[in-house]
PDB file of N, CA and C in Angstrom:
ATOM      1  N   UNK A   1     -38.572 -27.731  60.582  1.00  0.00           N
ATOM      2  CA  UNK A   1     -38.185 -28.621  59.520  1.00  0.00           C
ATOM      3  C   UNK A   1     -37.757 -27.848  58.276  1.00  0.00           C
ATOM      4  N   UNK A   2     -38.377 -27.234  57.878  1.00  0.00           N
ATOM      5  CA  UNK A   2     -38.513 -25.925  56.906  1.00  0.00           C
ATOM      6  C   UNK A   2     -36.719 -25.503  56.925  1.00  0.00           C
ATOM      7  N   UNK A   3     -36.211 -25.072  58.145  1.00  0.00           N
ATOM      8  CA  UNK A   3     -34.912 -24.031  58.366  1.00  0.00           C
ATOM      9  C   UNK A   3     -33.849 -25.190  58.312  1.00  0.00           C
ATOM     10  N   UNK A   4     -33.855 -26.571  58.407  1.00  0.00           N
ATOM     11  CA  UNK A   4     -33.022 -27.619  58.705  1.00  0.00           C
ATOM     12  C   UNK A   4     -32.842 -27.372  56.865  1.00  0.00           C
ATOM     13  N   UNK A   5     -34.171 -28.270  56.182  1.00  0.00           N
ATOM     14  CA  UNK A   5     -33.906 -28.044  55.013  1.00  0.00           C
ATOM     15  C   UNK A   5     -32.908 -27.388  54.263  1.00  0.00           C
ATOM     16  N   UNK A   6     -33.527 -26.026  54.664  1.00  0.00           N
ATOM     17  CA  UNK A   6     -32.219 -24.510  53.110  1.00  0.00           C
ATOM     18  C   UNK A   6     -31.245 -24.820  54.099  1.00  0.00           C
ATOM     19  N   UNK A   7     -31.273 -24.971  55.542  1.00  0.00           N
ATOM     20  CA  UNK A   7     -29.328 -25.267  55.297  1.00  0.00           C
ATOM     21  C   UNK A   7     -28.826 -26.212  54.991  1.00  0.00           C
ATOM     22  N   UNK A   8     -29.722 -27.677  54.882  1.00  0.00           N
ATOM     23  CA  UNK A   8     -29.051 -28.683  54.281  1.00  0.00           C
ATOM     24  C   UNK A   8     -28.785 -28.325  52.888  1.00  0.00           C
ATOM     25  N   UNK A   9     -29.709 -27.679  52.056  1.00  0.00           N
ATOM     26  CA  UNK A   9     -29.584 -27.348  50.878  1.00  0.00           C
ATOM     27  C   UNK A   9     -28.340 -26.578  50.452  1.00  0.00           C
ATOM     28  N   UNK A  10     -28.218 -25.478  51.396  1.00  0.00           N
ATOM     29  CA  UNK A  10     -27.080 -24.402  51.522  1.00  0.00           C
ATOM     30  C   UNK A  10     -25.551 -25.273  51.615  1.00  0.00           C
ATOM     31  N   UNK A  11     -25.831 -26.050  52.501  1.00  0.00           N
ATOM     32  CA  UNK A  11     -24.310 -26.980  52.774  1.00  0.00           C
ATOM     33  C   UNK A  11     -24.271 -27.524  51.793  1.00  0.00           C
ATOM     34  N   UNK A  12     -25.188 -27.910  50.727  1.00  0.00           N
ATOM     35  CA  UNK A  12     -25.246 -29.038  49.764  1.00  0.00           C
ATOM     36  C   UNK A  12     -24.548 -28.455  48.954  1.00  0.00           C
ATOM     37  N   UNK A  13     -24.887 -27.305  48.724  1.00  0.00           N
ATOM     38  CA  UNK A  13     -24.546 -26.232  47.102  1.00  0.00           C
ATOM     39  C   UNK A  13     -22.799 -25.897  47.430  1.00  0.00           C
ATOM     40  N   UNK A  14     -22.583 -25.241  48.693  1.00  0.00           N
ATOM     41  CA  UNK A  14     -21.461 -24.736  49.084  1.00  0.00           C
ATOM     42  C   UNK A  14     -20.479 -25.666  49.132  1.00  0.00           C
ATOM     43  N   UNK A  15     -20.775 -27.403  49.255  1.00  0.00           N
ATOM     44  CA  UNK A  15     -19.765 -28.593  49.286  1.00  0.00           C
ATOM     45  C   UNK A  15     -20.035 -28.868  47.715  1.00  0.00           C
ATOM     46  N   UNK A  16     -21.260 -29.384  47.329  1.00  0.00           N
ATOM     47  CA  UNK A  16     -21.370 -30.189  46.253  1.00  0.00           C
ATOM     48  C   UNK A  16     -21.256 -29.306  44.925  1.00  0.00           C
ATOM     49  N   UNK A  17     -21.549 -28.316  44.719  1.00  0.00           N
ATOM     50  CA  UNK A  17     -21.228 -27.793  43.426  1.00  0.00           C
ATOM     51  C   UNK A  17     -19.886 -28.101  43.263  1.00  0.00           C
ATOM     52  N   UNK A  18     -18.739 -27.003  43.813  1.00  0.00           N
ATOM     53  CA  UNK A  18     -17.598 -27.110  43.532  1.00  0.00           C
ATOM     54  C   UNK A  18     -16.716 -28.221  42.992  1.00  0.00           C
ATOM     55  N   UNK A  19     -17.084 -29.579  43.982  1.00  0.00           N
ATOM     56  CA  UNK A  19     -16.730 -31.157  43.812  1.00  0.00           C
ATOM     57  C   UNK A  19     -17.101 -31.308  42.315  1.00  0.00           C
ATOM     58  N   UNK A  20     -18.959 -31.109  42.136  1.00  0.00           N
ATOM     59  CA  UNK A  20     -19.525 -31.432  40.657  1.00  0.00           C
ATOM     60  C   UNK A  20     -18.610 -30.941  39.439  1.00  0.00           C
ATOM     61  N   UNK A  21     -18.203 -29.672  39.585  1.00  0.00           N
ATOM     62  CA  UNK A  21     -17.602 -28.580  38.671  1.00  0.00           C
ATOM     63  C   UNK A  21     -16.116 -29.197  38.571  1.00  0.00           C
ATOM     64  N   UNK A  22     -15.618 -29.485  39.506  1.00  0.00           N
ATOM     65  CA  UNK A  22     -14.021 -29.960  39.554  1.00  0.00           C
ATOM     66  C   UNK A  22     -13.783 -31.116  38.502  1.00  0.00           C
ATOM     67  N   UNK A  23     -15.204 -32.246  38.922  1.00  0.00           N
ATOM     68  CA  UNK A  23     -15.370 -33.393  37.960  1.00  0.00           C
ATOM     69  C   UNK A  23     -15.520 -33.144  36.809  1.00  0.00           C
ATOM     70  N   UNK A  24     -16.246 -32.503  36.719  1.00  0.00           N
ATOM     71  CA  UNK A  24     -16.702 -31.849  35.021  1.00  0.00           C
ATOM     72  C   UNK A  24     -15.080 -31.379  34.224  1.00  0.00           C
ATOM     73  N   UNK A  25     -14.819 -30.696  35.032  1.00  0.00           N
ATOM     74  CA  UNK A  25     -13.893 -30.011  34.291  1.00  0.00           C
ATOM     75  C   UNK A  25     -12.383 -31.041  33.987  1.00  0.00           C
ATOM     76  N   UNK A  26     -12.395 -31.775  35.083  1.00  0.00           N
ATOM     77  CA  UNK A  26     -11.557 -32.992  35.324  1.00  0.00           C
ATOM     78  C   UNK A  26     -11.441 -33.826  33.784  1.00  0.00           C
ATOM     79  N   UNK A  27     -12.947 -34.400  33.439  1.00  0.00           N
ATOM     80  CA  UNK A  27     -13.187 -34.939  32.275  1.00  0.00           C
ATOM     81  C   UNK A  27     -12.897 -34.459  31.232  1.00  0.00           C
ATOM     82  N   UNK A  28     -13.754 -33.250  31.093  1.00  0.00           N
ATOM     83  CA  UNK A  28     -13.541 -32.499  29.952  1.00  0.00           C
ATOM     84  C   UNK A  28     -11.942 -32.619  29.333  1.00  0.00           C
ATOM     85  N   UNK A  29     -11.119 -31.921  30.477  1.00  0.00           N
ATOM     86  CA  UNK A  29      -9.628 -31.774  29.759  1.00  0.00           C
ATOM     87  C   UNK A  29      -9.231 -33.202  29.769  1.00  0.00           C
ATOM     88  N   UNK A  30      -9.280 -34.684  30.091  1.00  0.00           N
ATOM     89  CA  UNK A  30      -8.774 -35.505  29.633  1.00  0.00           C
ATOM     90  C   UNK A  30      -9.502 -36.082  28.472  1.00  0.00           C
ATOM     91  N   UNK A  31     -10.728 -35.408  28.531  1.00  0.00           N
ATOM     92  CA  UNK A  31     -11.005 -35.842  26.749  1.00  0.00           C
ATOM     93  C   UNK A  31     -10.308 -35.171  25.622  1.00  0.00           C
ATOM     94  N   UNK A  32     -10.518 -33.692  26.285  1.00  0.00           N
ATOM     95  CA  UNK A  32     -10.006 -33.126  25.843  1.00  0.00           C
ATOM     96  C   UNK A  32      -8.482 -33.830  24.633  1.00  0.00           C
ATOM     97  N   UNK A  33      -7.478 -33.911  26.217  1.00  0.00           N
ATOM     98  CA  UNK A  33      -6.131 -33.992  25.778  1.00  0.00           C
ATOM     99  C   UNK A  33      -6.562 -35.911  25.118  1.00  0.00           C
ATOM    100  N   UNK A  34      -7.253 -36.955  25.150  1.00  0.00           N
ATOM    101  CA  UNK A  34      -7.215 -37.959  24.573  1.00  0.00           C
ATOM    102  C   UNK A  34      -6.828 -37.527  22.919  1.00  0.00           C
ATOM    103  N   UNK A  35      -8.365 -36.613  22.287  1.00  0.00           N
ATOM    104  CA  UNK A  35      -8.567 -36.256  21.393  1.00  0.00           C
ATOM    105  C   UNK A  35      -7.326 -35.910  20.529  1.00  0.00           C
ATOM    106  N   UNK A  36      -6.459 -34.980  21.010  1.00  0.00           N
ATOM    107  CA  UNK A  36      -5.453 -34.213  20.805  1.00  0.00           C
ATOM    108  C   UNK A  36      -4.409 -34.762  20.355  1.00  0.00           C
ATOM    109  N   UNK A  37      -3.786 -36.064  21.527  1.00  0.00           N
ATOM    110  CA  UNK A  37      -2.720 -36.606  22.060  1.00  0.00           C
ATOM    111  C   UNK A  37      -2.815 -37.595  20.458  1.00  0.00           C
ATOM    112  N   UNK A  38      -3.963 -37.972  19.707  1.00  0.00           N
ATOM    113  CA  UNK A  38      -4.001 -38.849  18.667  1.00  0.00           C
ATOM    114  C   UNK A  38      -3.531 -38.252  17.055  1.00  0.00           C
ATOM    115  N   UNK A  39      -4.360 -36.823  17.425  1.00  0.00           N
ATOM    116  CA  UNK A  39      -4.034 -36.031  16.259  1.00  0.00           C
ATOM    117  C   UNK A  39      -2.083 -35.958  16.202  1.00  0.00           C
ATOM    118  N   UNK A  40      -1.703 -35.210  17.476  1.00  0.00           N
ATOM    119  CA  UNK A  40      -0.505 -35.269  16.979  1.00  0.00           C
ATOM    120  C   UNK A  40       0.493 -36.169  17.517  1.00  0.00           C
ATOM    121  N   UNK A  41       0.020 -37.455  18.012  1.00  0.00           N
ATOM    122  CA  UNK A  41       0.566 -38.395  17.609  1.00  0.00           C
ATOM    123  C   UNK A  41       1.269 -38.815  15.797  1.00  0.00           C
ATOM    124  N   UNK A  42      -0.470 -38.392  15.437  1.00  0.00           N
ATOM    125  CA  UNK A  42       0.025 -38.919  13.804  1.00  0.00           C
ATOM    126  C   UNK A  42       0.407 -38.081  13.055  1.00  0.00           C
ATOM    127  N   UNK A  43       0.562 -36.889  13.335  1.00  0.00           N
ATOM    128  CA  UNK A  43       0.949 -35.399  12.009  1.00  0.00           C
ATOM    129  C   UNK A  43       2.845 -35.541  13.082  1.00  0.00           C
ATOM    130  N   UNK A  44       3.248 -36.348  14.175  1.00  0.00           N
ATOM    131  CA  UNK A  44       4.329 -36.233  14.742  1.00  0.00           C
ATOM    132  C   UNK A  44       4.856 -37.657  13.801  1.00  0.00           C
ATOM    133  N   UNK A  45       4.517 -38.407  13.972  1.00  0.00           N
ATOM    134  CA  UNK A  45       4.511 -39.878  13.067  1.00  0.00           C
ATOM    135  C   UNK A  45       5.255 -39.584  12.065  1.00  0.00           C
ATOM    136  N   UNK A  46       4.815 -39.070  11.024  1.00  0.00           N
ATOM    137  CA  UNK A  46       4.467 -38.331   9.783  1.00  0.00           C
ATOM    138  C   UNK A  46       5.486 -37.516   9.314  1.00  0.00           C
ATOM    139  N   UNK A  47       5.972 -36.483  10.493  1.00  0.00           N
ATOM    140  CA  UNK A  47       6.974 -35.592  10.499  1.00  0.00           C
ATOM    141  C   UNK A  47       8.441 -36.404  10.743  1.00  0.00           C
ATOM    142  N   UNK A  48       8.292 -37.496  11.718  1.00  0.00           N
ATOM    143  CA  UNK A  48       9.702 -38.389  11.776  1.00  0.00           C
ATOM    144  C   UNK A  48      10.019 -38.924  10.728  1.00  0.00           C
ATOM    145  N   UNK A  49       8.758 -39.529   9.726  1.00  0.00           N
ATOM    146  CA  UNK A  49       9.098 -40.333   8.481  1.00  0.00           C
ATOM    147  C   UNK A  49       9.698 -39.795   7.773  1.00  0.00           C
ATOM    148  N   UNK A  50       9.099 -38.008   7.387  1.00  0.00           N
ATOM    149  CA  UNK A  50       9.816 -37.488   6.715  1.00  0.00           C
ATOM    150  C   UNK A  50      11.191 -36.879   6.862  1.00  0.00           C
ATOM    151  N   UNK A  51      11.373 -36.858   8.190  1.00  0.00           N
ATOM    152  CA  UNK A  51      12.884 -36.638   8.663  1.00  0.00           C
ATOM    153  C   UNK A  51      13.721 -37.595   8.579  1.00  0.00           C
ATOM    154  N   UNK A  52      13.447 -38.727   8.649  1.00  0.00           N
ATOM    155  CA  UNK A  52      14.273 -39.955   8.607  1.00  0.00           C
ATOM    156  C   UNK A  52      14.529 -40.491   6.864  1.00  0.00           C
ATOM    157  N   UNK A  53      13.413 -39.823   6.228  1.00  0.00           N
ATOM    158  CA  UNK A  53      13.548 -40.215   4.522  1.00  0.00           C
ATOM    159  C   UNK A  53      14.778 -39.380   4.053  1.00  0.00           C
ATOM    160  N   UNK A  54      14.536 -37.893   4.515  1.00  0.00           N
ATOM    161  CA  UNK A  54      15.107 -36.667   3.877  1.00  0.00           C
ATOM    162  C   UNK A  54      17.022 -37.140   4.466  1.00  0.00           C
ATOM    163  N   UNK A  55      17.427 -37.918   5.780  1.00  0.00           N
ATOM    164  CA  UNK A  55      18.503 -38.018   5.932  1.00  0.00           C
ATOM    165  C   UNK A  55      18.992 -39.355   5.602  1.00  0.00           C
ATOM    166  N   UNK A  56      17.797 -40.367   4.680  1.00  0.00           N
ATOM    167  CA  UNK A  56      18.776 -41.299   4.173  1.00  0.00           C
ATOM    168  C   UNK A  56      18.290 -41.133   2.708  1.00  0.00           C
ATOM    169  N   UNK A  57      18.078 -40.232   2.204  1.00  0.00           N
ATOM    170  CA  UNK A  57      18.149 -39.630   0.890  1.00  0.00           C
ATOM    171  C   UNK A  57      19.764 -38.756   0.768  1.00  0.00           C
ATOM    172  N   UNK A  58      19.857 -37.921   2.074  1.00  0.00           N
ATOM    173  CA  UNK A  58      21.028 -37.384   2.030  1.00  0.00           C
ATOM    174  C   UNK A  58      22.360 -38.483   2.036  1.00  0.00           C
ATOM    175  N   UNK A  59      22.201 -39.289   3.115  1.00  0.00           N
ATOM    176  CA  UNK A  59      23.257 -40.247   3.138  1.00  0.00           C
ATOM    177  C   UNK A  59      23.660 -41.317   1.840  1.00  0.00           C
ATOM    178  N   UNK A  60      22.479 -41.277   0.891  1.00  0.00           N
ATOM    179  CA  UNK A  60      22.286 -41.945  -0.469  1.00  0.00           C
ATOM    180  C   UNK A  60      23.082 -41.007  -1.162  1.00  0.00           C
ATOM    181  N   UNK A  61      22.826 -39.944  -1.065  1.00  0.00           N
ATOM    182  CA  UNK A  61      24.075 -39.432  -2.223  1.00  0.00           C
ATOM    183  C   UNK A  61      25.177 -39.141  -1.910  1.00  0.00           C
ATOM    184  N   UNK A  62      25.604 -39.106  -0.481  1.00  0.00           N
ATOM    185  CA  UNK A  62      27.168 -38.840  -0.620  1.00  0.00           C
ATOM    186  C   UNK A  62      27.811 -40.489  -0.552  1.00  0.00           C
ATOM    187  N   UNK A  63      27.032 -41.324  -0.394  1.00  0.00           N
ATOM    188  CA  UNK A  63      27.835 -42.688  -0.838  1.00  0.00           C
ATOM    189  C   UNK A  63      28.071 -42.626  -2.512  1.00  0.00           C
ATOM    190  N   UNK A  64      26.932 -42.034  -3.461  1.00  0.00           N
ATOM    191  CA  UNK A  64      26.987 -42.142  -4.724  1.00  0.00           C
ATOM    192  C   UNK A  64      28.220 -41.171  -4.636  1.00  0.00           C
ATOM    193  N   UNK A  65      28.326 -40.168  -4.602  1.00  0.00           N
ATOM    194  CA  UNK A  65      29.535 -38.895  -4.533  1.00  0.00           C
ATOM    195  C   UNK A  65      31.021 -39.686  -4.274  1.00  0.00           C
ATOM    196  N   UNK A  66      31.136 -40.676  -3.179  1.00  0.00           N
ATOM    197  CA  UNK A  66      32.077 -40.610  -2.549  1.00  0.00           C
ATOM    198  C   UNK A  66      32.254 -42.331  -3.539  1.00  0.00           C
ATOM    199  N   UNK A  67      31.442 -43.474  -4.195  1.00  0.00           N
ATOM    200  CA  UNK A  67      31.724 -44.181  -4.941  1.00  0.00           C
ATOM    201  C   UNK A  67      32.454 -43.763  -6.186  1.00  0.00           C
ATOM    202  N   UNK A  68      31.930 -42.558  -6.635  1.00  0.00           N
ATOM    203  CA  UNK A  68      32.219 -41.981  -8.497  1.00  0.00           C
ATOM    204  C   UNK A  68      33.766 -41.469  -7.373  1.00  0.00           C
ATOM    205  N   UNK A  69      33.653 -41.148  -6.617  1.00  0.00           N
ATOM    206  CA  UNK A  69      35.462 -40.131  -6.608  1.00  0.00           C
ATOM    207  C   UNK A  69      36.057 -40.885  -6.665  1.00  0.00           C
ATOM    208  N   UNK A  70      37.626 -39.935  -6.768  1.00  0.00           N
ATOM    209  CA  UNK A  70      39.185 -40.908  -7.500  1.00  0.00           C
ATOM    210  C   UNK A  70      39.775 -40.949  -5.773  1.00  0.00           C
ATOM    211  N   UNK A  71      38.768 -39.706  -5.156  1.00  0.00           N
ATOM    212  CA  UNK A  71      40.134 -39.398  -3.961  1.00  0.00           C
ATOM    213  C   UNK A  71      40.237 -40.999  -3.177  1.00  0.00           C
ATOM    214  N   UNK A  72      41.483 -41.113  -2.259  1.00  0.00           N
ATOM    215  CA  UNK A  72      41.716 -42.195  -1.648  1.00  0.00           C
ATOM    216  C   UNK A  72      40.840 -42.120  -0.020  1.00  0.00           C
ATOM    217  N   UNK A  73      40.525 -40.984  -0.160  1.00  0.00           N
ATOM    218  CA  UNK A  73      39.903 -40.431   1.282  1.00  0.00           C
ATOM    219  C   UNK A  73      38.278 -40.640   1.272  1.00  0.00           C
ATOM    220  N   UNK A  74      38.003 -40.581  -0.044  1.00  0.00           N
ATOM    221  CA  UNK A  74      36.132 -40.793  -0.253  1.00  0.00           C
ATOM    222  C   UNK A  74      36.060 -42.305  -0.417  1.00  0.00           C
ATOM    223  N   UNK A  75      37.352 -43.175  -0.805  1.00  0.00           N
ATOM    224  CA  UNK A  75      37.206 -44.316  -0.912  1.00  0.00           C
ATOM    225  C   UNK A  75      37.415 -45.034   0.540  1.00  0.00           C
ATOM    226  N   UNK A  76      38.242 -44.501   1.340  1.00  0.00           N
ATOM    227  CA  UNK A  76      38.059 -45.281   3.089  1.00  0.00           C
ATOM    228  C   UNK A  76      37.164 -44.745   3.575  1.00  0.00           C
ATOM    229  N   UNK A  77      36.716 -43.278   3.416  1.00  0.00           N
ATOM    230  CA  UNK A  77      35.034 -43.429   4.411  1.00  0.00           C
ATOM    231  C   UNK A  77      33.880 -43.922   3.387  1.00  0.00           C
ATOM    232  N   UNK A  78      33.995 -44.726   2.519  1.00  0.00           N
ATOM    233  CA  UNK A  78      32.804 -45.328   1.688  1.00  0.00           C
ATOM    234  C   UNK A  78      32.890 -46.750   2.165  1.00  0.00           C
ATOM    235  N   UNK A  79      34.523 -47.354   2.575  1.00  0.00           N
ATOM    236  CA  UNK A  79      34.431 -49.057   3.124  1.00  0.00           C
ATOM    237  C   UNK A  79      34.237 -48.576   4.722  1.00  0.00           C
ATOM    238  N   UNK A  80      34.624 -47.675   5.416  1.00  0.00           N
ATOM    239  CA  UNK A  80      34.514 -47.578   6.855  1.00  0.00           C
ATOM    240  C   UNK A  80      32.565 -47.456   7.201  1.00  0.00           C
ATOM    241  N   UNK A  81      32.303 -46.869   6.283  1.00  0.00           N
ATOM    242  CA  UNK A  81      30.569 -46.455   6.343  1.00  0.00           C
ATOM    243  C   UNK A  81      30.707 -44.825   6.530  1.00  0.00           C
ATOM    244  N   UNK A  82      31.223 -43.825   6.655  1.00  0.00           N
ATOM    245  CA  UNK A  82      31.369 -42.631   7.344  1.00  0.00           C
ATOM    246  C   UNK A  82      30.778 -41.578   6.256  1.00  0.00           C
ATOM    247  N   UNK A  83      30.530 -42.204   5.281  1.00  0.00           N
ATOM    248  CA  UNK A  83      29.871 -41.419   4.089  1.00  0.00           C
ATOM    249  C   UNK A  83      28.830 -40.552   5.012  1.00  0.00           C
ATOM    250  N   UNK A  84      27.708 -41.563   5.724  1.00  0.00           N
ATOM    251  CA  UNK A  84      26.427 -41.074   6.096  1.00  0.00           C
ATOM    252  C   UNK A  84      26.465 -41.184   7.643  1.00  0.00           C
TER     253      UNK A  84
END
């Protein structure tokens, strides 16, 4: 009974650790990446706003640029929209 035992034990360790460890580690990195995936979700958020401000700040002044000019050329891409 004794020798049945350590090899059930032996088969146990040699199947079941590895499985245990796979799980573990399984979790870990999708908490991992949950954690992560939120942070730069919002510092990515954040970075579009400011990319999208900075190019209709730009497109704001060449309509002002292209309103004040005399040329006839700043005045059809200001009615076409082509300013920005």
């Amino acid at each position: 009974m004794q020798e049945y035992l350590s090899e059930f034990l032996l088969v146990l360790s040699v199947i079941g650790a590895p499985i245990i460890l796979g799980a573990l580690l399984f979790y870990g990195m999708t908490l991992s990446e949950r954690r992560h995936s939120k942070r730069t979700e919002n510092s990515a958020d954040r970075a579009t706003k400011r990319v999208y401000a900075e190019e209709e700040r730009l497109r704001r002044e060449k309509e002002r640029e292209a309103a004040s000019s005399t040329r006839a050329l700043d005045s059809l891409k200001r009615r076409t929209g082509m300013t920005g």
